[in-house]
N, C-alpha and C. Protein backbone atom coordinates (compact mmCIF):
# COMPACT_ATOMS: atom_id res chain seq x y z
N UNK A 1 -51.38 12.29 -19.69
CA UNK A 1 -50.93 13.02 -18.51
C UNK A 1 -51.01 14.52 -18.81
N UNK A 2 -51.70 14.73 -17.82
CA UNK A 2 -51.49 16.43 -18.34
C UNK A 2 -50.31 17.68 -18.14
N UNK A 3 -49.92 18.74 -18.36
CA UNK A 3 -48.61 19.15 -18.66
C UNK A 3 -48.85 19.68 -17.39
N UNK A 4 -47.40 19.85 -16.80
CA UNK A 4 -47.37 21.34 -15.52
C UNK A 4 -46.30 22.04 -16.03
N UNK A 5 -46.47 23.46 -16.36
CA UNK A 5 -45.76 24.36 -17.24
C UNK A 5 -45.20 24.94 -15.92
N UNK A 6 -43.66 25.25 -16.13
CA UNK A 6 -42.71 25.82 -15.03
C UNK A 6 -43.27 27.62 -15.28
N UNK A 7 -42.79 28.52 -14.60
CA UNK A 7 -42.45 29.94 -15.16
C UNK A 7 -41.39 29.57 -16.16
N UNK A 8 -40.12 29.32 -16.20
CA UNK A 8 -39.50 29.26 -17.46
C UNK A 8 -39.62 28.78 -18.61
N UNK A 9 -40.73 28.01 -18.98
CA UNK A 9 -41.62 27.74 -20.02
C UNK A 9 -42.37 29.00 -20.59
N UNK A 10 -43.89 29.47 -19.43
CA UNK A 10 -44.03 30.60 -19.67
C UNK A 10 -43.63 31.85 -20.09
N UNK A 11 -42.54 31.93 -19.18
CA UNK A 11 -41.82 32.98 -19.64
C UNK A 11 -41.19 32.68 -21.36
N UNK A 12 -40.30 31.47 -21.98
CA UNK A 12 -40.52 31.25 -23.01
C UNK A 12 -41.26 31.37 -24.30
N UNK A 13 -42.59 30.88 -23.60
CA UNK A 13 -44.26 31.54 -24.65
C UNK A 13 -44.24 32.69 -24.60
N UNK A 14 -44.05 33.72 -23.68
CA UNK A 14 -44.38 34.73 -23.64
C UNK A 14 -43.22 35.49 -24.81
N UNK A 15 -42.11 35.28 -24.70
CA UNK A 15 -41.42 35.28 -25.47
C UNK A 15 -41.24 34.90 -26.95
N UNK A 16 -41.91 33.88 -27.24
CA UNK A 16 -42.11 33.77 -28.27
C UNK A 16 -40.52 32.66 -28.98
N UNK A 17 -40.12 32.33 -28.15
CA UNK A 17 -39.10 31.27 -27.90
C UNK A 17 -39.57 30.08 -28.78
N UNK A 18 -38.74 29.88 -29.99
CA UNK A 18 -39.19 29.09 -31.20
C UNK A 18 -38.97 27.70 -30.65
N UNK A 19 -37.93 26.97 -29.95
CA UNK A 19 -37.69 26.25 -29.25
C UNK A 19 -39.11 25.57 -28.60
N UNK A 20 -39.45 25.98 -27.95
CA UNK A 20 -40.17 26.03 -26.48
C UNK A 20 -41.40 26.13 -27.44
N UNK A 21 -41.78 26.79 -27.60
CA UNK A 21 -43.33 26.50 -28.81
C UNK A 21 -43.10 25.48 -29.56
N UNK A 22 -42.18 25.10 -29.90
CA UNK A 22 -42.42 23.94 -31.22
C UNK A 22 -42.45 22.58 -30.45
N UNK A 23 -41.15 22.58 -29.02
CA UNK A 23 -41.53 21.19 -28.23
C UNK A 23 -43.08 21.23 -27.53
N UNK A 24 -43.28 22.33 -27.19
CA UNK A 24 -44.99 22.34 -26.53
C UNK A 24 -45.99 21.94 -26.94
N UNK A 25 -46.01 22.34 -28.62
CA UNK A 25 -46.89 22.00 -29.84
C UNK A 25 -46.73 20.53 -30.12
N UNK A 26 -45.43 19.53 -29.85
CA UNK A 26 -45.19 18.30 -29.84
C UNK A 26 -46.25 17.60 -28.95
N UNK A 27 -45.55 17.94 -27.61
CA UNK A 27 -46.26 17.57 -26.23
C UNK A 27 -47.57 17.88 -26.66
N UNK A 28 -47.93 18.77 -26.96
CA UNK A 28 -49.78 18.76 -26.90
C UNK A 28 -50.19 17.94 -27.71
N UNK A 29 -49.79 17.49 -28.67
CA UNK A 29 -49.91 16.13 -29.67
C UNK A 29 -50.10 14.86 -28.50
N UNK A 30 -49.59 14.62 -27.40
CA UNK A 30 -49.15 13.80 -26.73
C UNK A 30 -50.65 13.72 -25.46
N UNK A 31 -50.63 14.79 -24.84
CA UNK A 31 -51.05 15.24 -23.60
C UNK A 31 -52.05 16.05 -24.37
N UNK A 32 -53.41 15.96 -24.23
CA UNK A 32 -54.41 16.50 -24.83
C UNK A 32 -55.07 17.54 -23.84
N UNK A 33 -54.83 16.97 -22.30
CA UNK A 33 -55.48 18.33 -21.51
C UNK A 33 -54.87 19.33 -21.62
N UNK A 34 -55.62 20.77 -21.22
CA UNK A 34 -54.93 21.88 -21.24
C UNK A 34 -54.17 22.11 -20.33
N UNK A 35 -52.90 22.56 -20.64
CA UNK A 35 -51.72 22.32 -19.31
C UNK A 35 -52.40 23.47 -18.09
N UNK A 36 -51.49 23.09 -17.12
CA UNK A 36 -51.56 23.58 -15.90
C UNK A 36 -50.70 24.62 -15.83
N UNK A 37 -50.51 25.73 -14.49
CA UNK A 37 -49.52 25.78 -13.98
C UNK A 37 -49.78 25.98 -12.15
N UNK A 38 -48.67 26.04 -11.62
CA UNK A 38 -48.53 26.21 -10.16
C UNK A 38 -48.88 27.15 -9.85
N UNK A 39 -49.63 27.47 -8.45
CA UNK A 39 -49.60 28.69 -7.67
C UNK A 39 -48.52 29.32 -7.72
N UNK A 40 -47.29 28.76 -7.59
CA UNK A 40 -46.23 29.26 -7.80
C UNK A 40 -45.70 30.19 -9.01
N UNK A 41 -45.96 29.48 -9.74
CA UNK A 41 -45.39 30.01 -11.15
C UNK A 41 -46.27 31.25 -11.76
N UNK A 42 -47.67 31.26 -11.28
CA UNK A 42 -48.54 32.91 -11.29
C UNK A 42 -47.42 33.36 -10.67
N UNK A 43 -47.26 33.25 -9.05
CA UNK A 43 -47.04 34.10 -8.33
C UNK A 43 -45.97 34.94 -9.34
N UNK A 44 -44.63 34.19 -9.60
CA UNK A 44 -43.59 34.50 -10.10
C UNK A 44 -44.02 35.18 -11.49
N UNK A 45 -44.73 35.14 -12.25
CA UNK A 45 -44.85 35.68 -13.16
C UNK A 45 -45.65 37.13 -12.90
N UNK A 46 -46.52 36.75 -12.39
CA UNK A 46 -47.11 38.15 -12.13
C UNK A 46 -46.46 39.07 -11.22
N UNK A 47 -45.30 38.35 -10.53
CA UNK A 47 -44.34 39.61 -9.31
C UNK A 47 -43.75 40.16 -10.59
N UNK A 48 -43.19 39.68 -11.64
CA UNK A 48 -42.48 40.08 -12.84
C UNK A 48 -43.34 40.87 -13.51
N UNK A 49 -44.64 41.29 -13.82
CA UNK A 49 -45.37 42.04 -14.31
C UNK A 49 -45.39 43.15 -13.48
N UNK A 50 -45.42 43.42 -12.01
CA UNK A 50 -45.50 44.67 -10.99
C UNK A 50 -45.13 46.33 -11.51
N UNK A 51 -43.89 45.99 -11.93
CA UNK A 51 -43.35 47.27 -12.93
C UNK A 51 -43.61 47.68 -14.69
N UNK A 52 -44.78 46.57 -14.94
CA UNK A 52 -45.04 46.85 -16.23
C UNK A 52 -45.89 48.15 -16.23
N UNK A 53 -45.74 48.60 -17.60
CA UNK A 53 -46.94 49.55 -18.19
C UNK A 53 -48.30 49.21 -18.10
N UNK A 54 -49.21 49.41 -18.10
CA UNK A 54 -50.70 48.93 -17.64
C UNK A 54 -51.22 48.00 -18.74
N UNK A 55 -51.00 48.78 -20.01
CA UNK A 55 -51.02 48.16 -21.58
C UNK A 55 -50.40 46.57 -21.29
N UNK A 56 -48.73 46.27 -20.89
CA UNK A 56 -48.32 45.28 -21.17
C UNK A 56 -48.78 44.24 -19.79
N UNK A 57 -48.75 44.59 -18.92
CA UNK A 57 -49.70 44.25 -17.68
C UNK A 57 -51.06 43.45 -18.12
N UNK A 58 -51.94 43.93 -18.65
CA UNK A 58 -53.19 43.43 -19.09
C UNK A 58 -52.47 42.51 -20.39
N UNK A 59 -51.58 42.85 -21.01
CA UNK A 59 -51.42 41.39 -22.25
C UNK A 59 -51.20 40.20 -21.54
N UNK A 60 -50.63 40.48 -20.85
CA UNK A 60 -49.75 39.50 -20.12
C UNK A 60 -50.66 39.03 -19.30
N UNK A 61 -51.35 39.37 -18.62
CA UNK A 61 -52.50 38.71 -17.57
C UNK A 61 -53.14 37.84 -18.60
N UNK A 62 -53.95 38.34 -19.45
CA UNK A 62 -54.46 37.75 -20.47
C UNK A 62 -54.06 36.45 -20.99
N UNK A 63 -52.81 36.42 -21.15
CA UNK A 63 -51.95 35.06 -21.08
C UNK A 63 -51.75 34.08 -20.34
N UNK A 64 -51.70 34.86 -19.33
CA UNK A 64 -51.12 34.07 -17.97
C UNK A 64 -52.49 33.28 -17.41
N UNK A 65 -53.53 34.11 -17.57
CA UNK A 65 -54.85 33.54 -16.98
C UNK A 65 -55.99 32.49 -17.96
N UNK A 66 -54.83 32.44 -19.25
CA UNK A 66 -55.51 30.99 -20.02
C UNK A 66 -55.41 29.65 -19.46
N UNK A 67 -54.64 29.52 -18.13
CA UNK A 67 -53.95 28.26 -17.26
C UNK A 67 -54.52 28.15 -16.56
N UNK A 68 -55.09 26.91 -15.94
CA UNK A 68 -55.51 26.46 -15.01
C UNK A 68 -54.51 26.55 -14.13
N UNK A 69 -54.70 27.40 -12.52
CA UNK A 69 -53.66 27.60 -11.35
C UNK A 69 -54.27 26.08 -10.66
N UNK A 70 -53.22 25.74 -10.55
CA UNK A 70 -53.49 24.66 -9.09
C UNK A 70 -53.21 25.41 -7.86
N UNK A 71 -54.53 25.14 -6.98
CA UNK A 71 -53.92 25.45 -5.30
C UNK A 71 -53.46 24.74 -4.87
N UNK A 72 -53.20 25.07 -3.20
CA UNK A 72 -52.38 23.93 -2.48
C UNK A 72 -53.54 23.77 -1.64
N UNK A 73 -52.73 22.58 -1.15
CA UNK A 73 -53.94 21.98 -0.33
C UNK A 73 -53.05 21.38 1.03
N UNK A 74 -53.67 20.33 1.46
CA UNK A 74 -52.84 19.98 2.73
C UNK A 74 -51.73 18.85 2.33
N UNK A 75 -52.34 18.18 1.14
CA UNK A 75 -51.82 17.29 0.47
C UNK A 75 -50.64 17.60 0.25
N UNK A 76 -50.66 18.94 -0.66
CA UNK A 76 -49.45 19.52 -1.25
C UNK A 76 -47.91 19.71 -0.19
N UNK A 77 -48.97 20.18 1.13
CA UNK A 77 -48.02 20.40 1.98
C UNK A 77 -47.20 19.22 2.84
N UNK A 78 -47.91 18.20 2.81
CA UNK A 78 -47.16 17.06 3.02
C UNK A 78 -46.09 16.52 2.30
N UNK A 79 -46.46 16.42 1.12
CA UNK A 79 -45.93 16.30 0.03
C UNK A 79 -44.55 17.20 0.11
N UNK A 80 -44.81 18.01 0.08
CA UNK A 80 -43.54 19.54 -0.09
C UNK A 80 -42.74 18.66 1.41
N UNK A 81 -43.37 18.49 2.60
CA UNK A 81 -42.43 18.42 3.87
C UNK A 81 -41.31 17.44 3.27
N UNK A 82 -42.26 16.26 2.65
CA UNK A 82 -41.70 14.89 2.64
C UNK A 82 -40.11 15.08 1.68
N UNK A 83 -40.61 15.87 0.66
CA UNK A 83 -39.60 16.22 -0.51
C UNK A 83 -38.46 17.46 0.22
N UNK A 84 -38.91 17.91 0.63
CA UNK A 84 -37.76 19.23 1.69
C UNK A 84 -36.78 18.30 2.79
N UNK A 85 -37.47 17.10 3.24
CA UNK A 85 -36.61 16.28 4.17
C UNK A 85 -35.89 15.64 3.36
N UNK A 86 -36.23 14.94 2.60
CA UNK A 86 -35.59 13.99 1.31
C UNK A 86 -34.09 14.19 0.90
N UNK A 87 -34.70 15.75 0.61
CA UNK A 87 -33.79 16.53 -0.34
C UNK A 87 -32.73 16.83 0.55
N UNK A 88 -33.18 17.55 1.49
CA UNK A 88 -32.13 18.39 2.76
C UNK A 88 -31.40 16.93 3.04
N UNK A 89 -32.00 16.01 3.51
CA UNK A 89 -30.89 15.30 4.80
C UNK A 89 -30.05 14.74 3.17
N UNK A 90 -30.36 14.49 2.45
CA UNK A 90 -29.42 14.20 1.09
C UNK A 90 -28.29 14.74 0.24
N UNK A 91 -28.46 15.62 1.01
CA UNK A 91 -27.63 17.49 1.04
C UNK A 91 -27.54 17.78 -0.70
N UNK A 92 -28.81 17.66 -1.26
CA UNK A 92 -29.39 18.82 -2.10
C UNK A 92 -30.13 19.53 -1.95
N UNK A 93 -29.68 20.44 -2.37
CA UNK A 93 -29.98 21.59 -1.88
C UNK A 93 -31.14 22.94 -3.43
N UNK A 94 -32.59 22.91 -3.08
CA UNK A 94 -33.05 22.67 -3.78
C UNK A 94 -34.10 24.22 -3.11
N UNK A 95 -34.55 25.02 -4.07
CA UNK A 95 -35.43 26.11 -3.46
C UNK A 95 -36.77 25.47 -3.27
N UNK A 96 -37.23 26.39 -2.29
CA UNK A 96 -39.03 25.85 -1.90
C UNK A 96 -39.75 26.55 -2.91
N UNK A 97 -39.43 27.12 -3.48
CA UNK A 97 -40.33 27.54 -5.03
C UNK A 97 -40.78 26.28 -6.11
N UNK A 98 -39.47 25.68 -5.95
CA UNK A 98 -39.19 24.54 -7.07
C UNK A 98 -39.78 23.08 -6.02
N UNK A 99 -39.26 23.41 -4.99
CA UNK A 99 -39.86 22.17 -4.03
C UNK A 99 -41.39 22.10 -4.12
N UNK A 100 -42.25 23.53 -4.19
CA UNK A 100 -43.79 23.40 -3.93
C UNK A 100 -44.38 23.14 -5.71
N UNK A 101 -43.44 23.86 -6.57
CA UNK A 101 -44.14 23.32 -8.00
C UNK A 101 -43.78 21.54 -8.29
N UNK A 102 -42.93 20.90 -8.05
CA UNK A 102 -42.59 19.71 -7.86
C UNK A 102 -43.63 18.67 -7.05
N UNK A 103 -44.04 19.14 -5.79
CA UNK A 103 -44.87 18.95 -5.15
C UNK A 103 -46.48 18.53 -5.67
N UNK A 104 -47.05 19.61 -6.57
CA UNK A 104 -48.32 19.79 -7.24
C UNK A 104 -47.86 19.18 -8.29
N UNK A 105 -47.04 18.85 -9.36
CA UNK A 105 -46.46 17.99 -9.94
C UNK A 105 -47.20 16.69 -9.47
N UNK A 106 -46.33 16.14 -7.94
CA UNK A 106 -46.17 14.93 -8.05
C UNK A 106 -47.67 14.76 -7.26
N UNK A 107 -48.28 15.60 -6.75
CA UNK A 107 -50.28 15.17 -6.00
C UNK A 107 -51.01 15.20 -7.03
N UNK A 108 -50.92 16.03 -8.53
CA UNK A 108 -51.53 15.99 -9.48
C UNK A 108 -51.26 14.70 -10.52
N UNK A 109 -50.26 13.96 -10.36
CA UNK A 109 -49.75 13.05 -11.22
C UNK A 109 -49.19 13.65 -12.35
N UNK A 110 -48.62 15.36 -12.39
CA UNK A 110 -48.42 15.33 -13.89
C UNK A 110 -47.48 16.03 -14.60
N UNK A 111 -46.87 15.71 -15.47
CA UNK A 111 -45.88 15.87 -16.03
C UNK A 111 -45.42 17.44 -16.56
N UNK A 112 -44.58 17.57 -15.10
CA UNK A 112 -43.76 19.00 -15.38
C UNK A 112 -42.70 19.56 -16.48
N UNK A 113 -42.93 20.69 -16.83
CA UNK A 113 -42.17 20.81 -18.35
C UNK A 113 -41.61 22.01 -17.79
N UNK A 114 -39.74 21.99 -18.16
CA UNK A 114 -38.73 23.27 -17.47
C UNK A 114 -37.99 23.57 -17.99
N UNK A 115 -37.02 24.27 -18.04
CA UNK A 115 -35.81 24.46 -18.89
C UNK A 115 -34.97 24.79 -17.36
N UNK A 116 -35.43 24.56 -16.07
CA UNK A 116 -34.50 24.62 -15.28
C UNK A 116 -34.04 23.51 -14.86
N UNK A 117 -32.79 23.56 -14.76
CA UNK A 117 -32.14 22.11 -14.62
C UNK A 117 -32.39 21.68 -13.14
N UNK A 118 -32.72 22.33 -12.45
CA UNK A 118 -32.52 21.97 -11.28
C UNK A 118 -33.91 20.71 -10.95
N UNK A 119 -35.11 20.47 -11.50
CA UNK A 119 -35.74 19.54 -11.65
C UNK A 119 -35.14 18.35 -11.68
N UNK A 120 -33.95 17.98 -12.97
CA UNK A 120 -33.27 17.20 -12.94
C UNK A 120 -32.74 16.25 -11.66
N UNK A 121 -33.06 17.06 -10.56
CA UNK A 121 -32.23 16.19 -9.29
C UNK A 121 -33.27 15.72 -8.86
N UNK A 122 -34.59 16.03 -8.94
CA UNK A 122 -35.74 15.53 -8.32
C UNK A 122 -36.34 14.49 -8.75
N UNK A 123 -35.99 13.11 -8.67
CA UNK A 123 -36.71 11.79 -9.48
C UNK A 123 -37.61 11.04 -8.63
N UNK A 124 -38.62 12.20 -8.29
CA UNK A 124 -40.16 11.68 -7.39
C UNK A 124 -41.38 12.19 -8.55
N UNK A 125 -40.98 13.01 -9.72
CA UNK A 125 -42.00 13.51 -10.44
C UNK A 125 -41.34 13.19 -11.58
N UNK A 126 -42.68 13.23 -12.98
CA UNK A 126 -42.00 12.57 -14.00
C UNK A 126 -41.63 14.16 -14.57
N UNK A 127 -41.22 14.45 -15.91
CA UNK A 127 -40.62 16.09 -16.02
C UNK A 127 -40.48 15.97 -17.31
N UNK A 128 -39.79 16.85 -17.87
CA UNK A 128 -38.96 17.19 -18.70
C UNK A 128 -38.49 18.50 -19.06
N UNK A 129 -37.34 18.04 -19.20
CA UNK A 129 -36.67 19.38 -19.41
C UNK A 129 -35.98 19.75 -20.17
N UNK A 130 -36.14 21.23 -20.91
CA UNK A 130 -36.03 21.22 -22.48
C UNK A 130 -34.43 22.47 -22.73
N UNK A 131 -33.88 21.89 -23.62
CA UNK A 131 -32.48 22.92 -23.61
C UNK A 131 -33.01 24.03 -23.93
């Protein structure tokens, strides 16, 4: 299965988060494709780059653009409705950030990796989520 890396993963690597590299380095033992990430999770990372220095701007792109982005598609968006109704009339209460990476998650078949707990409530995608 191949990985879908959250922003709080990323952000982790980028960091250099001993944690988070050493379970990743596990998982890639496991999951041999090169992980993914969401349209989403660029977006969010690179809105977080906006105020960088130009220098740390370009490291960081550099990084960020070793990932395969998934787009959305129409699929996705069904997908997202189905999981936004789910969730809402269930009264969890869940952001559409996390709803649309969940989403490409669950049309891609593949196993999302987070340190946000809030995944945890979502048991339509397989996950994991790392302290």
């Amino acid at each position: 299965m191949t990985l879908l890396l959250d922003t709080s993963i990323l952000i982790g690597m980028q960091r250099k988060e001993k944690e988070i590299i050493e379970k990743l380095n596990e998982l890639k033992k496991i999951h041999f494709q090169p992980a993914s990430i969401s349209f989403i999770s660029y977006f969010e990372f690179y809105y977080g780059l906006i105020e960088k220095s130009i220098k740390n701007r370009q490291i960081m792109m550099n990084f960020i653009n070793k990932f395969n982005c998934l787009k959305a598609s129409s699929i996705t968006a069904e997908i997202l409705a189905e999981l936004k109704n789910k969730y809402e009339k269930g009264g969890t209460v869940i952001g559409l950030a996390d709803l649309i990476i969940a989403s490409q998650a669950k049309e891609n078949n593949m196993l999302l990796v987070s340190t946000d707990r809030i995944f945890e409530k979502i048991d339509d995608i397989n996950k994991i989520i790392l302290d």
